[in-house]
N, C-alpha and C. Protein backbone atom coordinates (compact mmCIF):
# COMPACT_ATOMS: atom_id res chain seq x y z
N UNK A 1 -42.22 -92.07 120.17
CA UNK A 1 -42.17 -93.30 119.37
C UNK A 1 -42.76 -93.09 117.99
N UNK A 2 -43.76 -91.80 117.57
CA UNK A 2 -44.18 -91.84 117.01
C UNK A 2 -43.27 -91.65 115.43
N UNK A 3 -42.37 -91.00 115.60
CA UNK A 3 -40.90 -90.28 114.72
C UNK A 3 -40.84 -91.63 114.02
N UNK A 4 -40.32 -92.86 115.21
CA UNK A 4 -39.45 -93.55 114.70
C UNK A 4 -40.28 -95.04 113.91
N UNK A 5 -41.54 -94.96 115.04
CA UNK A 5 -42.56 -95.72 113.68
C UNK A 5 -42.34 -95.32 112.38
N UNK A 6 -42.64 -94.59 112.32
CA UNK A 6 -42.88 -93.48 110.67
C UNK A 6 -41.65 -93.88 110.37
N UNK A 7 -40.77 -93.60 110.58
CA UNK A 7 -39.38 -93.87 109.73
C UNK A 7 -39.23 -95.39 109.52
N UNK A 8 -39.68 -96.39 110.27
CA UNK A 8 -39.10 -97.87 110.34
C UNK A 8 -40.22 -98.21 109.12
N UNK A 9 -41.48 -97.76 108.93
CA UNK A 9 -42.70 -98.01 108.14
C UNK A 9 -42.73 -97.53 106.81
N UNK A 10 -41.44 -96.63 106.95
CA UNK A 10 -41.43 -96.35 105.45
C UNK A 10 -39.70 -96.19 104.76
N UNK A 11 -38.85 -97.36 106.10
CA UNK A 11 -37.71 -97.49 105.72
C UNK A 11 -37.66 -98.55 104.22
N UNK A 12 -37.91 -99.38 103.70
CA UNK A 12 -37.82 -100.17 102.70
C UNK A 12 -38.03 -99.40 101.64
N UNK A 13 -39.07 -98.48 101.89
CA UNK A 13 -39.45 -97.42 100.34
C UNK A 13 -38.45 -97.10 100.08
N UNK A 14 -37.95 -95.93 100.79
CA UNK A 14 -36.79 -95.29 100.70
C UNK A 14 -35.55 -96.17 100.61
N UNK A 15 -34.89 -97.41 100.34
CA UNK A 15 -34.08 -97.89 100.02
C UNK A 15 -34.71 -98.67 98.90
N UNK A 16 -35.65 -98.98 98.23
CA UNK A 16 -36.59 -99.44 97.17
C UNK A 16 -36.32 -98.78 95.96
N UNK A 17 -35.92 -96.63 96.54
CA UNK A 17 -36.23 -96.07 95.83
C UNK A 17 -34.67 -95.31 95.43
N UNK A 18 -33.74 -95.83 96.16
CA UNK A 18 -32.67 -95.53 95.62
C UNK A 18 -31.55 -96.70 95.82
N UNK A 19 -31.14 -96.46 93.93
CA UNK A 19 -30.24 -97.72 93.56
C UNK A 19 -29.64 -98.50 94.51
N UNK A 20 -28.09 -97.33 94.91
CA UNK A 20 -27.39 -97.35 95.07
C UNK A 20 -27.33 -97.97 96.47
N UNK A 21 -28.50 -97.56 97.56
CA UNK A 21 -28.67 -97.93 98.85
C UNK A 21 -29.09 -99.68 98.89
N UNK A 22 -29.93 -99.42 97.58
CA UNK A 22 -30.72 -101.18 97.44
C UNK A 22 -29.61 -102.29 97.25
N UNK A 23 -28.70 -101.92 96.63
CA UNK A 23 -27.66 -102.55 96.58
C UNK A 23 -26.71 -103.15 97.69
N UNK A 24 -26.34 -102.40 98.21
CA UNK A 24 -26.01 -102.03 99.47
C UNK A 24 -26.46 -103.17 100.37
N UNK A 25 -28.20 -102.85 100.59
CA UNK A 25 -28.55 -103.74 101.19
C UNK A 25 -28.64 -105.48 101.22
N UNK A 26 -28.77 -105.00 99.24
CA UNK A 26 -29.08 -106.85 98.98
C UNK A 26 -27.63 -107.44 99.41
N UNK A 27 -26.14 -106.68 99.15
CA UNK A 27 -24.90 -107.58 99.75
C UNK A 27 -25.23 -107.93 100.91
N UNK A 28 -25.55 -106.69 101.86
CA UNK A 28 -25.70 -107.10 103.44
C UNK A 28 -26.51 -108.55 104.11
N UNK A 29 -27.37 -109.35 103.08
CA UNK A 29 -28.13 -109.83 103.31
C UNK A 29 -27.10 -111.52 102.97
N UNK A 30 -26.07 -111.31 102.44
CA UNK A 30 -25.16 -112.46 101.92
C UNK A 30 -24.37 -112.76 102.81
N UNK A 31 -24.49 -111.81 103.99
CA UNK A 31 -23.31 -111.85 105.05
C UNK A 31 -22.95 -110.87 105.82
N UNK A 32 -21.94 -110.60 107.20
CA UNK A 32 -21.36 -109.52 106.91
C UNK A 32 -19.62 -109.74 106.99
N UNK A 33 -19.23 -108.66 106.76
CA UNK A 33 -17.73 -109.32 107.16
C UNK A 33 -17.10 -107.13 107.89
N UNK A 34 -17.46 -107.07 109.11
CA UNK A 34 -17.34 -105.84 108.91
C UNK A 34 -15.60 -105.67 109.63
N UNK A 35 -15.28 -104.38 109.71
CA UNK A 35 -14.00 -103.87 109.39
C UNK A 35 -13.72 -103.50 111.40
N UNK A 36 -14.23 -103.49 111.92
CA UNK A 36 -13.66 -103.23 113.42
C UNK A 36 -14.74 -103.75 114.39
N UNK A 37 -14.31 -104.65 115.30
CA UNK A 37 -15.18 -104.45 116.81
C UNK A 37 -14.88 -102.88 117.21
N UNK A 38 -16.34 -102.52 117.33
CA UNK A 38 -16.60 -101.12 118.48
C UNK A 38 -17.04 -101.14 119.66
N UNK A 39 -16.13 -101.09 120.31
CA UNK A 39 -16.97 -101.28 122.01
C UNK A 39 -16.86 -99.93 122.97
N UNK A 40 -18.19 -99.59 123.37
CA UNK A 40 -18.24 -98.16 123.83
C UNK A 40 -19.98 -98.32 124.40
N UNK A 41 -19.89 -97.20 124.36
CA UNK A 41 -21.05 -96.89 126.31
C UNK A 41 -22.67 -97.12 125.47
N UNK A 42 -23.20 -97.64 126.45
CA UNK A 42 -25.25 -97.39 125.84
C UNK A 42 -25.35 -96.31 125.97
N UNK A 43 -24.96 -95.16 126.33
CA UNK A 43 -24.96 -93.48 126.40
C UNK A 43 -25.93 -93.22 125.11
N UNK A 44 -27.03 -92.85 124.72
CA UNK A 44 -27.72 -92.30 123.38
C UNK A 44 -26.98 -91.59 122.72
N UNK A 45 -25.66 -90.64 123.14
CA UNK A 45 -25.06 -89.86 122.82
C UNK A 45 -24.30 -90.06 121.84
N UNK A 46 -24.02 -91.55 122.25
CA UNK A 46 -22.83 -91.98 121.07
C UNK A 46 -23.15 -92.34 120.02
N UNK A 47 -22.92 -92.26 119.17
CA UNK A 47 -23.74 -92.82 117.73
C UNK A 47 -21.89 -93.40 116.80
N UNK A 48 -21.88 -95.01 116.61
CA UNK A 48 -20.30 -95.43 116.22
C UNK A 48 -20.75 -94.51 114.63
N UNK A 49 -21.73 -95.30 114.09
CA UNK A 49 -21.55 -94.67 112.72
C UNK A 49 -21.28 -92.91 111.88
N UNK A 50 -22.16 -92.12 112.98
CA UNK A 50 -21.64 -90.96 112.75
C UNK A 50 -20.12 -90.48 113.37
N UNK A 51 -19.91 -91.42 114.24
CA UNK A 51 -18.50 -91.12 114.50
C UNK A 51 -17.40 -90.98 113.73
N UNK A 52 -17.33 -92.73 112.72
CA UNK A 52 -16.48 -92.55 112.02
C UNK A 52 -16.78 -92.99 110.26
N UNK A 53 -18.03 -92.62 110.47
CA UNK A 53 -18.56 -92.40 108.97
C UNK A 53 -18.67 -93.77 108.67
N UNK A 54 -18.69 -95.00 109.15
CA UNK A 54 -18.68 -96.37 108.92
C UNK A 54 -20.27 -96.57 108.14
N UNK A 55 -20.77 -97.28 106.90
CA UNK A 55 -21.27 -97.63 106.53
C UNK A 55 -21.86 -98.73 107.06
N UNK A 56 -22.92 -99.22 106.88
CA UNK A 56 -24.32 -100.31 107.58
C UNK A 56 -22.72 -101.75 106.59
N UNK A 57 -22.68 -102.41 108.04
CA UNK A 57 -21.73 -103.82 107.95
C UNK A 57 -20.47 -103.79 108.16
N UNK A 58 -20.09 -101.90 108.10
CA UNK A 58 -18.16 -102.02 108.66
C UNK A 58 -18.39 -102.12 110.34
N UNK A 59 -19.03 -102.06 110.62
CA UNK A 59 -18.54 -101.79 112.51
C UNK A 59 -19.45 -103.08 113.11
N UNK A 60 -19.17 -104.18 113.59
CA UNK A 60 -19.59 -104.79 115.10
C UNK A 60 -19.63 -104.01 116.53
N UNK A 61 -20.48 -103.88 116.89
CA UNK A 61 -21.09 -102.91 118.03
C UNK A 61 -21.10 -103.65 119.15
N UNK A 62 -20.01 -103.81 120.27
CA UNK A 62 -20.67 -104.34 121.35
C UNK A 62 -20.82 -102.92 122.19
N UNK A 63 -22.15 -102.93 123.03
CA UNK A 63 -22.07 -101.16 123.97
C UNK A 63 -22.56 -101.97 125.44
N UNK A 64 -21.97 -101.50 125.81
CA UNK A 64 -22.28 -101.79 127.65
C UNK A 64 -22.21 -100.56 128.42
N UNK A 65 -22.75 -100.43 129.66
CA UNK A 65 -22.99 -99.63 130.59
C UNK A 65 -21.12 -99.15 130.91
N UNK A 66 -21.06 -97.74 130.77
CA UNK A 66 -19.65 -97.72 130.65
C UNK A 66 -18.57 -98.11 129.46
N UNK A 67 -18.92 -98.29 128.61
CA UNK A 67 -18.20 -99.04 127.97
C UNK A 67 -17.03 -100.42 128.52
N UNK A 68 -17.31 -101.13 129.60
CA UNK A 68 -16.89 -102.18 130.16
C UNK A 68 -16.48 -103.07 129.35
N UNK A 69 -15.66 -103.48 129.21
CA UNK A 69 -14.91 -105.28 129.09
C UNK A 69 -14.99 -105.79 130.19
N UNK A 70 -16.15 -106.82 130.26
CA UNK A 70 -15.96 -107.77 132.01
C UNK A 70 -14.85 -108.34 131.62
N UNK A 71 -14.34 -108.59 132.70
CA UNK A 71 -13.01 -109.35 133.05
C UNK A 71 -12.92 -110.99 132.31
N UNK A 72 -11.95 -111.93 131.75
CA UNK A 72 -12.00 -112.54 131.32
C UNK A 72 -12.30 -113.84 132.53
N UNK A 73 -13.34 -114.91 132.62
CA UNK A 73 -12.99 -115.58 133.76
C UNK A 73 -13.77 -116.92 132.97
N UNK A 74 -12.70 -117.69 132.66
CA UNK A 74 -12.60 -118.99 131.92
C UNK A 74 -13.42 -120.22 132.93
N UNK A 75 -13.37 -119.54 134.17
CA UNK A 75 -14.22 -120.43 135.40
C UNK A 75 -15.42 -120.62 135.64
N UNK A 76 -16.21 -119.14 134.75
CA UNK A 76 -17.69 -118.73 135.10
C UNK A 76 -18.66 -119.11 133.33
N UNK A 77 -19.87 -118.97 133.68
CA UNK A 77 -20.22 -119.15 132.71
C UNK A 77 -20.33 -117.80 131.80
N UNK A 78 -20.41 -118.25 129.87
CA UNK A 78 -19.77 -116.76 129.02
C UNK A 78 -21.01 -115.90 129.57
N UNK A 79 -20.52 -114.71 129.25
CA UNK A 79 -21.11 -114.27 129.17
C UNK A 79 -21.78 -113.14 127.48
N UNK A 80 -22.69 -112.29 127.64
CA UNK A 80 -22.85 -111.86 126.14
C UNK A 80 -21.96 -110.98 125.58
N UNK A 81 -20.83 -110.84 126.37
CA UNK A 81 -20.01 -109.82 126.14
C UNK A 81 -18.99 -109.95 125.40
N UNK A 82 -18.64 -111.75 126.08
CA UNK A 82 -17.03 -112.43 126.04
C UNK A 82 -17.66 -112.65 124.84
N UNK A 83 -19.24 -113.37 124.42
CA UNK A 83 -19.60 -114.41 123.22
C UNK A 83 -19.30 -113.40 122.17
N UNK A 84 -19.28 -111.92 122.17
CA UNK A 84 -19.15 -110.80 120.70
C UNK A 84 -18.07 -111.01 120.25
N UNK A 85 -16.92 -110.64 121.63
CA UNK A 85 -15.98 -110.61 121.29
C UNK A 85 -15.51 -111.65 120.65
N UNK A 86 -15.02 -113.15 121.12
CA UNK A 86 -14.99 -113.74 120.52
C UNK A 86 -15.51 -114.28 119.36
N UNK A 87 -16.73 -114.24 118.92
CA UNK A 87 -17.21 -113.71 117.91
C UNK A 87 -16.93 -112.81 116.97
N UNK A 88 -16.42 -112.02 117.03
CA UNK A 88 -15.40 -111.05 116.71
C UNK A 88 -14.17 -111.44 115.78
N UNK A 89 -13.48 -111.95 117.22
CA UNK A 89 -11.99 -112.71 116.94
C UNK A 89 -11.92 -113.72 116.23
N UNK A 90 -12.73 -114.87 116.22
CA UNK A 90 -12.78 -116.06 115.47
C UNK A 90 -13.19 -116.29 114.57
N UNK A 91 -14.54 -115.94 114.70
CA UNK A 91 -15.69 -116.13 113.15
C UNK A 91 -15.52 -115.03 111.98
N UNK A 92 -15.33 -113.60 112.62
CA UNK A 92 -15.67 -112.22 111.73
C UNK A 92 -14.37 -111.86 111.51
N UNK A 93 -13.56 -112.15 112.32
CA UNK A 93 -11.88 -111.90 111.93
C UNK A 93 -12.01 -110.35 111.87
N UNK A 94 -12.39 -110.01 112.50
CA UNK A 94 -12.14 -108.31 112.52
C UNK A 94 -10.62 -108.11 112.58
N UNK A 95 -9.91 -107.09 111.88
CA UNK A 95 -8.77 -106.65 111.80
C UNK A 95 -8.24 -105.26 113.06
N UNK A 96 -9.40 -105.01 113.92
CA UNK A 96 -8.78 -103.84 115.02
C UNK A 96 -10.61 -103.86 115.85
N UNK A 97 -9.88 -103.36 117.14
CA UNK A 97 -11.20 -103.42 118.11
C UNK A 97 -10.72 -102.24 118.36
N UNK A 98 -11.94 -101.30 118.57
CA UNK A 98 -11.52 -100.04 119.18
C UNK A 98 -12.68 -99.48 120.34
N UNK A 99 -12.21 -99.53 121.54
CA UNK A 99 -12.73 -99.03 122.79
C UNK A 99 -12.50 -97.64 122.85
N UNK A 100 -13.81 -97.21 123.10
CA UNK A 100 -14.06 -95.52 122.98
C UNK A 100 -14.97 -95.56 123.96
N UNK A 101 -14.71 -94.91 125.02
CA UNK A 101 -15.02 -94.10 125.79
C UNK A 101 -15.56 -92.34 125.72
N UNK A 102 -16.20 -91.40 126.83
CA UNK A 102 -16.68 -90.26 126.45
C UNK A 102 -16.75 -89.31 127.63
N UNK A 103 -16.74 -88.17 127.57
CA UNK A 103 -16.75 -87.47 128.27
C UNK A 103 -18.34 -87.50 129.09
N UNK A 104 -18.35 -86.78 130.23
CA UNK A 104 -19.82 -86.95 130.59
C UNK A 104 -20.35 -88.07 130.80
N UNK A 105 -19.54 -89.42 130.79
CA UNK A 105 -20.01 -90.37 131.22
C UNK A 105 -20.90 -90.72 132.51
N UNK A 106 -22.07 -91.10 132.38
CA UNK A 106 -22.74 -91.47 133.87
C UNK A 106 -22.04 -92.45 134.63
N UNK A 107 -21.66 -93.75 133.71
CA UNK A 107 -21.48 -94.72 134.67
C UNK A 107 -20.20 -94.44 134.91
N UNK A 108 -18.99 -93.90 134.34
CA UNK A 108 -17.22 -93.59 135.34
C UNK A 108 -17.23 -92.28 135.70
N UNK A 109 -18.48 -91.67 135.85
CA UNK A 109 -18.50 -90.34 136.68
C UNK A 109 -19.19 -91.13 137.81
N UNK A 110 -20.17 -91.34 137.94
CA UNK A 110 -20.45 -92.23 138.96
C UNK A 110 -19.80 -92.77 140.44
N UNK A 111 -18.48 -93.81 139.46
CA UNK A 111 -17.47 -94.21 139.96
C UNK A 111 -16.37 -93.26 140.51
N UNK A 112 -16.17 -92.35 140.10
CA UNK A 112 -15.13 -91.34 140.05
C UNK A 112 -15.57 -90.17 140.98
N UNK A 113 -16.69 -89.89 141.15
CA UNK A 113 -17.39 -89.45 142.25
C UNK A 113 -17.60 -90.00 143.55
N UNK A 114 -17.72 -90.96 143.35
CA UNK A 114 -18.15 -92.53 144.53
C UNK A 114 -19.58 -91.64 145.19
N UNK A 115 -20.40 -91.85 143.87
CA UNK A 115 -22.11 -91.60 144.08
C UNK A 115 -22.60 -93.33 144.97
N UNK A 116 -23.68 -92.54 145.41
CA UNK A 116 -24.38 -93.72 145.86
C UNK A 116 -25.32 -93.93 145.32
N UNK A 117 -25.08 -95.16 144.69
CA UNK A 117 -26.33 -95.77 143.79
C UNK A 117 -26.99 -97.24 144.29
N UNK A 118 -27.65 -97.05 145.60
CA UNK A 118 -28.18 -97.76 146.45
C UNK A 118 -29.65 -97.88 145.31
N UNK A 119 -29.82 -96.25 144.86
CA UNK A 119 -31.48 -96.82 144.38
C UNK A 119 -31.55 -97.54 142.90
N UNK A 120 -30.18 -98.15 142.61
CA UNK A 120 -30.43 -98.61 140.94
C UNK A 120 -29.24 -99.81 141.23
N UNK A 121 -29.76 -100.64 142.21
CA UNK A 121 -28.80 -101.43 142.61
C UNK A 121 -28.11 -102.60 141.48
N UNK A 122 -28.59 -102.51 139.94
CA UNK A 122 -28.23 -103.66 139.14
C UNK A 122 -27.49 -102.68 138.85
N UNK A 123 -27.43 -101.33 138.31
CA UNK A 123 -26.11 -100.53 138.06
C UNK A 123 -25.07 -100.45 139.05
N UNK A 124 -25.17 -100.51 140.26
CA UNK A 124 -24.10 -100.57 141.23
C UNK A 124 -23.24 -101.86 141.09
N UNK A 125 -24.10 -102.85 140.50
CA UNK A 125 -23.37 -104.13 141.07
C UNK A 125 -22.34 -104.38 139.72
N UNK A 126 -23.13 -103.89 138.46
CA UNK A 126 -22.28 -103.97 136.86
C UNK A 126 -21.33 -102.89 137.03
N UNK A 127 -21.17 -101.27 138.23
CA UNK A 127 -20.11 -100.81 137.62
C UNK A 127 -18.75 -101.32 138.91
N UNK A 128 -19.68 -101.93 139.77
CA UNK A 128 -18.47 -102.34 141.17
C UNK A 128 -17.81 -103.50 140.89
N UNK A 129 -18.51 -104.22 139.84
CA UNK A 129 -18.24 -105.49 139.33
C UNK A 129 -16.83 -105.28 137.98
N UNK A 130 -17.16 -104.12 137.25
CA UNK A 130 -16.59 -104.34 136.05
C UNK A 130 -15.71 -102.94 135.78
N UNK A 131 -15.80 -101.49 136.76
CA UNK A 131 -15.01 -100.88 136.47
C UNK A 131 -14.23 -100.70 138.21
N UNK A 132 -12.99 -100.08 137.33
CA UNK A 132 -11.60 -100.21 138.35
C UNK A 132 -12.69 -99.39 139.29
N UNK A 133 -12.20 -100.14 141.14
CA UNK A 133 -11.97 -99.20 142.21
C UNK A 133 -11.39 -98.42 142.26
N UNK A 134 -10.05 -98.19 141.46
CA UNK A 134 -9.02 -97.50 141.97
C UNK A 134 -8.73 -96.51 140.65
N UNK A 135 -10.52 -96.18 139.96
CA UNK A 135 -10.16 -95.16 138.52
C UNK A 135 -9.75 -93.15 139.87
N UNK A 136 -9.53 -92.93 139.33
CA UNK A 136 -9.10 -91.31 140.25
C UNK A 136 -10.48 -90.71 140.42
N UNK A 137 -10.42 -89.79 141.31
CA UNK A 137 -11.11 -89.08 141.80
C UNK A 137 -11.42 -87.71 140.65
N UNK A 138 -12.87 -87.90 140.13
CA UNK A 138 -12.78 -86.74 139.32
C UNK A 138 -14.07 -85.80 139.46
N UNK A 139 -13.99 -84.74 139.75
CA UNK A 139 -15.75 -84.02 140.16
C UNK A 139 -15.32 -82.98 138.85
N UNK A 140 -14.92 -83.22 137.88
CA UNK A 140 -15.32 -82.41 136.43
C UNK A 140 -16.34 -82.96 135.54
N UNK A 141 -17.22 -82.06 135.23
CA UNK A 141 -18.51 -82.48 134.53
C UNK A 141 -18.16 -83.37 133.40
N UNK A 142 -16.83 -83.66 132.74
CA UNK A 142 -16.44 -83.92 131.40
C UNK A 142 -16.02 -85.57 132.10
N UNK A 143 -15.05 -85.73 133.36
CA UNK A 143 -14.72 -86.68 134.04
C UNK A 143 -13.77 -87.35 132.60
N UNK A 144 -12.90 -86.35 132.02
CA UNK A 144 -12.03 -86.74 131.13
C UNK A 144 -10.72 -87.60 131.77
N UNK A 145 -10.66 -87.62 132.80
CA UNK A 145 -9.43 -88.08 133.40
C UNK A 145 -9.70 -89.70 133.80
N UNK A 146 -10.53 -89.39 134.11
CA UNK A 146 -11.68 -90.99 134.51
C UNK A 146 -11.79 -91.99 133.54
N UNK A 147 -11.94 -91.35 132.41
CA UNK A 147 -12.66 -91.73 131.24
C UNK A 147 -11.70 -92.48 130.85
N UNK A 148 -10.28 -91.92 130.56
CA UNK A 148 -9.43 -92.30 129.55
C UNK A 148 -8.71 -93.08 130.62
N UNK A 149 -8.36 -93.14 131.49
CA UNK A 149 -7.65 -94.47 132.38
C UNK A 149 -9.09 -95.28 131.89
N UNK A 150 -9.86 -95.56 132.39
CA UNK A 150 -10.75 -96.62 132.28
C UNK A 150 -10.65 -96.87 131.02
N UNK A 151 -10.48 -96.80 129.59
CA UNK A 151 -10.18 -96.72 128.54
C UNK A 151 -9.26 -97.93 128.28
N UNK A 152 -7.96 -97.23 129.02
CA UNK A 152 -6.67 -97.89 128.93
C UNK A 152 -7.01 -99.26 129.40
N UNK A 153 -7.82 -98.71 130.60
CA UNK A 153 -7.65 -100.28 131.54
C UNK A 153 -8.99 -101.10 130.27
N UNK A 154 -9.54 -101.17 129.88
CA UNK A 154 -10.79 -101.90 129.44
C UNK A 154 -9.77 -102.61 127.96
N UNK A 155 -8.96 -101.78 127.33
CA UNK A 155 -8.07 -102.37 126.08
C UNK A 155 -7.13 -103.77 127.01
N UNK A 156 -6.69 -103.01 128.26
CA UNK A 156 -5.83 -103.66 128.80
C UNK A 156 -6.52 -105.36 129.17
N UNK A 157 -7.67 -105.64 129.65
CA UNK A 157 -8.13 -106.25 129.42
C UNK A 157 -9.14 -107.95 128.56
N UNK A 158 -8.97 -106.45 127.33
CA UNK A 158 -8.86 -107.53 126.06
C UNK A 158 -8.10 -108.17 125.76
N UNK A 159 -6.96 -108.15 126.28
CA UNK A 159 -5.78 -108.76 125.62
C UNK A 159 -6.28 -109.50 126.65
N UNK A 160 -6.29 -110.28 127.84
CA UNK A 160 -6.49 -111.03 128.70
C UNK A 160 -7.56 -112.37 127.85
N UNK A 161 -8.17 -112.04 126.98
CA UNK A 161 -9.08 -112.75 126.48
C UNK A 161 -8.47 -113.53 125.26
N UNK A 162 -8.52 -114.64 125.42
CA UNK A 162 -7.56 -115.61 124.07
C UNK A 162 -7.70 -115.41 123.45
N UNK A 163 -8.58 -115.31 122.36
CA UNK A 163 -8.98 -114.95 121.40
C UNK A 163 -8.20 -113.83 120.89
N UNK A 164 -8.42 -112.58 121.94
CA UNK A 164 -7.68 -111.18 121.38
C UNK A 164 -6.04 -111.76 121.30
N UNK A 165 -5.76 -111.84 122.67
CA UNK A 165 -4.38 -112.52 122.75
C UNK A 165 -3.58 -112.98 121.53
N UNK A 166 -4.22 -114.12 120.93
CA UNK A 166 -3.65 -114.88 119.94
C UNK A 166 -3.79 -114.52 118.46
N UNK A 167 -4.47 -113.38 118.73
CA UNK A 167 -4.57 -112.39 117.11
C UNK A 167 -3.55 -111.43 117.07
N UNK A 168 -3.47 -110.29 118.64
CA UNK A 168 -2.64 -109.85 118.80
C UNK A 168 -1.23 -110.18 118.39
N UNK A 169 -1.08 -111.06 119.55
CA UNK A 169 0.31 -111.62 119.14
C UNK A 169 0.71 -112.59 117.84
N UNK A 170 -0.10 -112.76 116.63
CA UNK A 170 0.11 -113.17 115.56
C UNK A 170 0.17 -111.58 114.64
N UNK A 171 -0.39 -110.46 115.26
CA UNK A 171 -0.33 -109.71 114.08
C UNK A 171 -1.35 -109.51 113.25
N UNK A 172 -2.19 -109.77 113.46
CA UNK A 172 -3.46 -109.80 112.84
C UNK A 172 -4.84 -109.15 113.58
N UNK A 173 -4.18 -108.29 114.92
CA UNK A 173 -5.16 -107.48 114.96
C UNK A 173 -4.56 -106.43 115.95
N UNK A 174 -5.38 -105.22 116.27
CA UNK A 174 -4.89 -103.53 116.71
C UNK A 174 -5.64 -103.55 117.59
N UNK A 175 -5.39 -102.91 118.72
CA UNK A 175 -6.30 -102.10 119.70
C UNK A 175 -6.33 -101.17 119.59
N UNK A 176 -7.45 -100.43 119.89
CA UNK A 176 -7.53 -98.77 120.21
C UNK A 176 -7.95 -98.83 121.32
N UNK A 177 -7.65 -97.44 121.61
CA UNK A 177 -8.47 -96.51 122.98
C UNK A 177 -8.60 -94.96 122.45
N UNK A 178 -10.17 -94.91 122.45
CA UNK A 178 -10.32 -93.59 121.94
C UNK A 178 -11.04 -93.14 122.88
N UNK A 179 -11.31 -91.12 123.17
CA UNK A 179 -12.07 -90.74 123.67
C UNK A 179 -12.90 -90.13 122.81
N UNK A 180 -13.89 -89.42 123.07
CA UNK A 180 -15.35 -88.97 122.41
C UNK A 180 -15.52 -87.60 123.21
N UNK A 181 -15.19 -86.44 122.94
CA UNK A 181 -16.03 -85.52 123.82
C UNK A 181 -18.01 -84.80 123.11
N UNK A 182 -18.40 -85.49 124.07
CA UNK A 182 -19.74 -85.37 122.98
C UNK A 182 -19.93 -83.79 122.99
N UNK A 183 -19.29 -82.98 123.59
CA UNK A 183 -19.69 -81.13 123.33
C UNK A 183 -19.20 -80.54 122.65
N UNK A 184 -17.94 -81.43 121.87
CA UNK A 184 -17.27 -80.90 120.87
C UNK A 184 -17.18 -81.71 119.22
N UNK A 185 -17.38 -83.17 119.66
CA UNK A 185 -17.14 -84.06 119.02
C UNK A 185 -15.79 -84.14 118.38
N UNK A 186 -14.58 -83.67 119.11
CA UNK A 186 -13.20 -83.93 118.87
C UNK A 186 -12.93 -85.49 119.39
N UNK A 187 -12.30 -85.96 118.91
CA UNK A 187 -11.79 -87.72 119.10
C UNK A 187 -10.65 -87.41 119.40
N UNK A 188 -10.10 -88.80 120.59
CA UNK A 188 -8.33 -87.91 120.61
C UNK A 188 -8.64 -89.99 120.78
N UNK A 189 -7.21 -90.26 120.52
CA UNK A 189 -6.46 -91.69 120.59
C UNK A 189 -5.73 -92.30 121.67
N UNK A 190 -5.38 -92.82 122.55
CA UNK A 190 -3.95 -93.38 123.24
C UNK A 190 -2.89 -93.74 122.61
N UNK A 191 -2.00 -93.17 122.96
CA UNK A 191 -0.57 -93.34 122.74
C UNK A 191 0.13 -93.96 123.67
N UNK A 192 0.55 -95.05 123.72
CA UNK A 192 1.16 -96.25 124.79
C UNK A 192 2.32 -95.54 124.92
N UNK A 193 3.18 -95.06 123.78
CA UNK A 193 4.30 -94.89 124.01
C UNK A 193 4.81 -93.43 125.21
N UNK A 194 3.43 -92.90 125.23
CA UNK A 194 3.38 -91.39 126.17
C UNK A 194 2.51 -91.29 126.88
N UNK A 195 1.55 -92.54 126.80
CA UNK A 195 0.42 -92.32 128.00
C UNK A 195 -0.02 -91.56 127.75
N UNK A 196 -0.85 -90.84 127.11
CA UNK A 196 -1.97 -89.79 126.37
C UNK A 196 -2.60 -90.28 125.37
N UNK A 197 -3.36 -89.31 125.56
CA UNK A 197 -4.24 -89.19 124.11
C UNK A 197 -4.63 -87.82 123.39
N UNK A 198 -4.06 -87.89 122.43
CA UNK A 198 -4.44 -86.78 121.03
C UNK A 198 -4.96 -87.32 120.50
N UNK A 199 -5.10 -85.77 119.59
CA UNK A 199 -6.08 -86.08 118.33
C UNK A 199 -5.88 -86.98 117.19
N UNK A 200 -7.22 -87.97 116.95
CA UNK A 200 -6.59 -88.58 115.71
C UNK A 200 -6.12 -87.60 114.55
């Protein structure tokens, strides 16, 4: 903790002390209006901004265990997931959501293994709750096969949610499905039209 004290204690200097950053900041403080929902895993591994070079206010960050979209259920009460998104969709008008997923995932290796996670029973119940039963069977350390169906299925999802729905189908907004291999840091995309994913 001690690293990141030091850095948070002497973050203002260092943007105090250069123009260009101070600037930067004082817009951020007027608003934001950023350029994509990112939804992808609490993994430490992932970092959105070094991913795709996004500057402090282009990316909305929702991260969940797995990178999950809970299911849309208009019956139950919101939850903090549905409130981003929509949030997202309505207020911030984001122009594309992009679900990225990663290799090495704990929580769809997990699943894809069918580990028993009797001793971390709030993780059992968020990934039995929110990712497919029926993702494939994968015992590769990368669990790339896992990854990217669950991917598909979590975009597939969003659309289930009105909000996305009615942007979608007006045209006014994109899905992605990306993967992440964190040992290489190659990105590959989904392609609906071939069921894969390459490189961006």
């Amino acid at each position: 903790m001690e690293t990141f004290i030091e850095h948070a204690r002497t973050f203002n200097a260092r943007i105090a002390a250069a123009h260009e950053e101070r600037e930067t900041y004082q817009r951020l403080a007027d608003g934001q209006s950023p350029l994509a929902l990112f939804i992808t895993c609490s993994d430490s591994r992932i970092i959105p901004s070094l991913i795709t070079g996004a500057l402090p206010g282009e990316l909305f960050e929702l991260r969940t265990a797995g990178n999950a979209v809970p299911a849309h259920r208009p019956d139950r009460p919101a939850s903090a997931e549905a409130a981003t998104i929509e949030y997202a969709m309505r207020v911030l008008r984001v122009a594309d959501i992009v679900v990225c997923g990663h290799s090495h995932c704990g929580a769809v290796g997990a699943m894809a293994r069918r580990e028993d996670l009797a001793g971390a029973p709030d993780v059992r119940a968020w990934l039995t709750q929110e990712l497919s039963d029926e993702l494939p069977r994968d015992e590769a350390p990368t669990v790339a096969t896992a990854v990217q169906r669950h991917v598909t299925e979590q975009v597939a999802r969003l659309r289930e949610y009105p909000c996305v729905r009615e942007r979608v189908d007006a045209g006014e907004v994109n899905l992605h499905g990306w993967y992440y291999e964190v040992h290489t840091g190659l990105v590959t995309a989904h392609r609906p039209d071939t069921d894969t994913f390459l490189p961006l």
